[in-house]
Protein backbone atom coordinates (compact mmCIF):
# COMPACT_ATOMS: atom_id res chain seq x y z
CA UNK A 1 89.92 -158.71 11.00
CA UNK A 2 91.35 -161.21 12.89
CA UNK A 3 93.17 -159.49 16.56
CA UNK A 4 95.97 -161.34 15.94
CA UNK A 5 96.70 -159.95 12.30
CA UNK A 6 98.66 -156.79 12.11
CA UNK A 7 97.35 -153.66 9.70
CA UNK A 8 99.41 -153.27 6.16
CA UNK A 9 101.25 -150.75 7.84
CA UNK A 10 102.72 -152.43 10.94
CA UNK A 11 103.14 -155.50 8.26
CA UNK A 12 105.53 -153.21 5.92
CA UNK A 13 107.19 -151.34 8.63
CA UNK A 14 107.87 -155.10 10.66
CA UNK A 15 109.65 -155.51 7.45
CA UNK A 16 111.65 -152.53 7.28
CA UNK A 17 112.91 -153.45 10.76
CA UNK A 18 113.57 -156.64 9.20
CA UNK A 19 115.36 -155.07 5.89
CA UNK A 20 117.41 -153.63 8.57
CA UNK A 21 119.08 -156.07 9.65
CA UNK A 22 121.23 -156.01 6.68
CA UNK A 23 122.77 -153.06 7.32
CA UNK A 24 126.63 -152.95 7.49
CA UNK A 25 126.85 -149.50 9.29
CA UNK A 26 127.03 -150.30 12.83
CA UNK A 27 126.20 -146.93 13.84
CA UNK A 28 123.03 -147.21 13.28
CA UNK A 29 120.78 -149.75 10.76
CA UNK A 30 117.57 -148.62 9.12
CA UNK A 31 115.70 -150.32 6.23
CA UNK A 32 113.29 -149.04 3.97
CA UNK A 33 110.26 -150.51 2.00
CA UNK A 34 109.03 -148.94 -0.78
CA UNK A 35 104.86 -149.72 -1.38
CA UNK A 36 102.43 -148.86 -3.62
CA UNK A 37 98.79 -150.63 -3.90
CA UNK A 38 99.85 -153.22 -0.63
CA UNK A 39 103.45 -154.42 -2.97
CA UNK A 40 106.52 -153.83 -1.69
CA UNK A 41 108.47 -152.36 -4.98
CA UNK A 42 111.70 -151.60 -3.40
CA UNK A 43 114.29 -152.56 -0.63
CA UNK A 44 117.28 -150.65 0.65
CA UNK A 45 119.12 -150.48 3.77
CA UNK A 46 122.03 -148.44 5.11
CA UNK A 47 125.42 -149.27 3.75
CA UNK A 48 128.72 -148.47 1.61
CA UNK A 49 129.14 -148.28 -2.34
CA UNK A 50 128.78 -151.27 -3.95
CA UNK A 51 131.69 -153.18 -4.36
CA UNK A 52 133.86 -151.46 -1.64
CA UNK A 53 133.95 -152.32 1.91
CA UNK A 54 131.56 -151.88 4.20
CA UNK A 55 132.21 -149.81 7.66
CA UNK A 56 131.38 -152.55 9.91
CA UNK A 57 134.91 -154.07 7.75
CA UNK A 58 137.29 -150.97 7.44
CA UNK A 59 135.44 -148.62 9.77
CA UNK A 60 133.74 -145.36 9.29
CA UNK A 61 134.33 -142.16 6.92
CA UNK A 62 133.53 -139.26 10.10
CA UNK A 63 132.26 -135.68 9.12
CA UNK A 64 130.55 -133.60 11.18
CA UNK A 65 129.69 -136.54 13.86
CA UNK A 66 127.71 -138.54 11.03
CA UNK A 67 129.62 -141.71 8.89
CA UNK A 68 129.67 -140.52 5.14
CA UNK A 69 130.43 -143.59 3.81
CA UNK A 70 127.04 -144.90 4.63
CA UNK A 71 124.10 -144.64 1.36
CA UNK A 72 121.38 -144.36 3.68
CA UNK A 73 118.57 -147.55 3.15
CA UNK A 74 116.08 -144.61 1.41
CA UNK A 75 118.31 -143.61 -0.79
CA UNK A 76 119.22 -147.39 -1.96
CA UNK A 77 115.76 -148.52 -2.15
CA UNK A 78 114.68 -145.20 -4.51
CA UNK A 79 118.12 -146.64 -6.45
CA UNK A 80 117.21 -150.16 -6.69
CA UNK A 81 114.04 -149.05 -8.16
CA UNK A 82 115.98 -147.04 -10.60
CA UNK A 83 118.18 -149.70 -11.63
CA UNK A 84 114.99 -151.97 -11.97
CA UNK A 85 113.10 -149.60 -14.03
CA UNK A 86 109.93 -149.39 -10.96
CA UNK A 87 108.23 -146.33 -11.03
CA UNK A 88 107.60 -144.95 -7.53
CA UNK A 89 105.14 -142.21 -8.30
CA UNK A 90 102.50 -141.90 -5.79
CA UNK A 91 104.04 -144.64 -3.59
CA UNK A 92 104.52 -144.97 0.08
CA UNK A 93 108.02 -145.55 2.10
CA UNK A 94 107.70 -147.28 5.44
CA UNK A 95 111.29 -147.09 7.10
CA UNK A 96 112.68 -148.00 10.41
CA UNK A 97 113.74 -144.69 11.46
CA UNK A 98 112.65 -141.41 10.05
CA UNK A 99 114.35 -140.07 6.85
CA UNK A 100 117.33 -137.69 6.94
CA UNK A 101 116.51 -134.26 5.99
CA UNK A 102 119.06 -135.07 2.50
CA UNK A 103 116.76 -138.21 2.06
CA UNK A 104 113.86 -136.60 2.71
CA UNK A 105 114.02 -134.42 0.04
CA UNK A 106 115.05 -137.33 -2.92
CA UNK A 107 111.86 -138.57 -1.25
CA UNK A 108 109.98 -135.74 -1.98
CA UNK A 109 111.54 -135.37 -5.45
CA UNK A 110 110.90 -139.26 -6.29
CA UNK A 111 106.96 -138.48 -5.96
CA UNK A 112 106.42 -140.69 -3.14
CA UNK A 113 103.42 -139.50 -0.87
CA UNK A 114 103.58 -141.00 2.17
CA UNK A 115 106.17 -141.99 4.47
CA UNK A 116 105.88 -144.29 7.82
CA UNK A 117 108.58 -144.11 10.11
CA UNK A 118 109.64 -146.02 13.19
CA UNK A 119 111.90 -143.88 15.25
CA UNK A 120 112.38 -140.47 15.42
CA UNK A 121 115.74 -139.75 14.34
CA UNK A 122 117.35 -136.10 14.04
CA UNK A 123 116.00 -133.41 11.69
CA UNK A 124 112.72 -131.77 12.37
CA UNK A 125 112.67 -129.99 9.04
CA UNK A 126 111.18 -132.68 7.25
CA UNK A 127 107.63 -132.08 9.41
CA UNK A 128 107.71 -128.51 8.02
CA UNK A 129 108.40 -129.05 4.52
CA UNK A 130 106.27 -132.35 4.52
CA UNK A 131 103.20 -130.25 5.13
CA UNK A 132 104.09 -127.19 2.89
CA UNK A 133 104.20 -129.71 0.16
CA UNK A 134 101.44 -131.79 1.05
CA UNK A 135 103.33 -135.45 2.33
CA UNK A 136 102.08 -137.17 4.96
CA UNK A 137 104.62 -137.68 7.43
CA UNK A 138 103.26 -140.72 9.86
CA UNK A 139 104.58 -141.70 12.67
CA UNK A 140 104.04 -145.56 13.86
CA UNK A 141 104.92 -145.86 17.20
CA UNK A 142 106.44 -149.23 18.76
């Protein structure tokens, strides 16, 4: 391999970051890239329902310090796949910032195996229940 050619996963998680910069949360904007067999299957990123306006328009919706009218960008790319009909079984999810612990579990529930992060963001309960039910949890440092 070429030194100047990045691995698969540096390739999918440059593209998360990249996914990311749709996000209409100001707070904070995180994209995720859902992979299986080197194909990206789904794209989300963090943002409001569709159709209504997003909190970088009207502001945020404030409980408990975090901005509840965000869908977070896992959650939308495990829905876009719905919508399309994409199976995720047995994927991977490469996202900018690592998954909520509410995300985390629709992860684990969606069959997906694997999940690269970027940034370590908030809740440390995903490492436990990662390992008790076997996902790797993989960090990819900048």
């Amino acid at each position: 391999m070429r030194a100047d050619r990045v691995s698969w996963e540096r390739y999918f998680i440059n593209i998360a970051g990249e996914v990311a910069s749709r996000s209409t949360c100001d707070r904070k904007h995180v994209g995720a890239v859902i992979v299986r067999d080197k194909v990206i299957l789904s794209t989300g990123y963090n943002g409001s329902l569709r159709g209504l306006p997003h909190c970088d328009e009207v502001g945020h919706e404030m409980e408990n310090g975090h901005c509840v009218r965000t869908i977070h960008a896992e959650a939308n790319a495990i829905v876009q796949a719905a919508r399309n009909g994409i199976n995720i079984s047995d994927a991977k999810i490469y996202v900018s910032a690592s998954p909520c612990y509410t995300c985390f579990k629709m992860i684990a529930n969606s069959g997906i195996r694997k999940v690269y992060y970027g940034e370590f963001y908030r809740d440390k309960r995903i490492k436990a229940h990662a390992a008790e039910i076997g996902i790797e949890l993989i960090h990819l440092d900048e």
